[in-house]
Protein backbone atom coordinates (compact mmCIF):
# COMPACT_ATOMS: atom_id res chain seq x y z
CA UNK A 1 162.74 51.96 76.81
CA UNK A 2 160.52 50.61 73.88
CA UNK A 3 156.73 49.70 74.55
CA UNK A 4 157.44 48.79 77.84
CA UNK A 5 156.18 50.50 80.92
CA UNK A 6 158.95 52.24 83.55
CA UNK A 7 158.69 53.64 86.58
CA UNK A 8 161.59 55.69 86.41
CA UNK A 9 161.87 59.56 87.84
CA UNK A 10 160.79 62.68 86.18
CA UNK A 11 162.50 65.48 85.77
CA UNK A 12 161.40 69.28 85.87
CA UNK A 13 163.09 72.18 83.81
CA UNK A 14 162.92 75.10 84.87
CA UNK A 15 164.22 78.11 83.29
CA UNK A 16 163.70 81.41 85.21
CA UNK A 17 164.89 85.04 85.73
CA UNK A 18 165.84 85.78 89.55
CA UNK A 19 167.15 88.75 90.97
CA UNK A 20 167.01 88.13 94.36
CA UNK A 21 167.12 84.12 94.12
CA UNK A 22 163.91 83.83 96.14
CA UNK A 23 161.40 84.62 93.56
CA UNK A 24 161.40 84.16 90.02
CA UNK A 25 160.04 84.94 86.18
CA UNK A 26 159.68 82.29 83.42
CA UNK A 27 162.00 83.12 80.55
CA UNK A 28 161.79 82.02 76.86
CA UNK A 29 164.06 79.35 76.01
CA UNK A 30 164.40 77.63 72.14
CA UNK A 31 162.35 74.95 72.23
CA UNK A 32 163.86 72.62 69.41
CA UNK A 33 167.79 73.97 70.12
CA UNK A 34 168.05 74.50 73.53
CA UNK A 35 165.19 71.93 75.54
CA UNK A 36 164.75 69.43 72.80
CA UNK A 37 169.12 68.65 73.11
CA UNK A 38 169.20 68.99 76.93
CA UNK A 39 165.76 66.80 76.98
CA UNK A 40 167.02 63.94 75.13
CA UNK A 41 170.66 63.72 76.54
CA UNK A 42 169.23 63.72 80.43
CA UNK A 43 166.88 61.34 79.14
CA UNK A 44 169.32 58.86 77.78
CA UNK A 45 172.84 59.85 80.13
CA UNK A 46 171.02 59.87 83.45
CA UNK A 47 169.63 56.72 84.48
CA UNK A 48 166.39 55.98 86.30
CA UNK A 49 165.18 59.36 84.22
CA UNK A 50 162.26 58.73 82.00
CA UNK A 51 160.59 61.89 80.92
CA UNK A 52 161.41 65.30 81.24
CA UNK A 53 158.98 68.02 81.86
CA UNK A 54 159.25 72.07 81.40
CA UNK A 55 157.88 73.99 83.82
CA UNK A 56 156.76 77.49 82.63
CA UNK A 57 154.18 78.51 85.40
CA UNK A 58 155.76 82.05 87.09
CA UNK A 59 156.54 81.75 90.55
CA UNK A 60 153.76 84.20 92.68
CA UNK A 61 154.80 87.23 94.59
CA UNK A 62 154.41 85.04 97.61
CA UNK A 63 156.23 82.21 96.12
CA UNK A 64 159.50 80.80 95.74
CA UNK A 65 161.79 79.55 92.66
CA UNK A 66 161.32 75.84 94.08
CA UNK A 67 158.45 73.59 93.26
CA UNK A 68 155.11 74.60 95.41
């Protein structure tokens, strides 16, 4: 993309522990193996993707595994 400006989408990762598939815990993933490779190759394979984000924030009791 260079130094120009894009408007492209963003993507959030997020990697989780379910049980139930309603409500979830952040887990620990390798940050230079594991997000770093999967980062870069959604960056540069999926088009009108632009940054990638990693969402670690644990969902609440009264939340969900989706976005809030």
């Amino acid at each position: 993309m260079g130094d120009e400006r894009t408007y492209d989408y963003t993507i959030a990762v997020r990697a989780v522990d379910s049980q139930d598939g309603m409500t979830a815990d952040w887990v620990e993933a390798p940050v230079r193996t594991c997000l770093e490779t999967l980062s870069n190759r959604i960056i540069n394979e999926v088009k009108g993707v632009n940054r990638v984000l990693l969402r670690i924030l644990p969902a609440s009791r009264l939340g969900t595994i989706e976005w809030e």
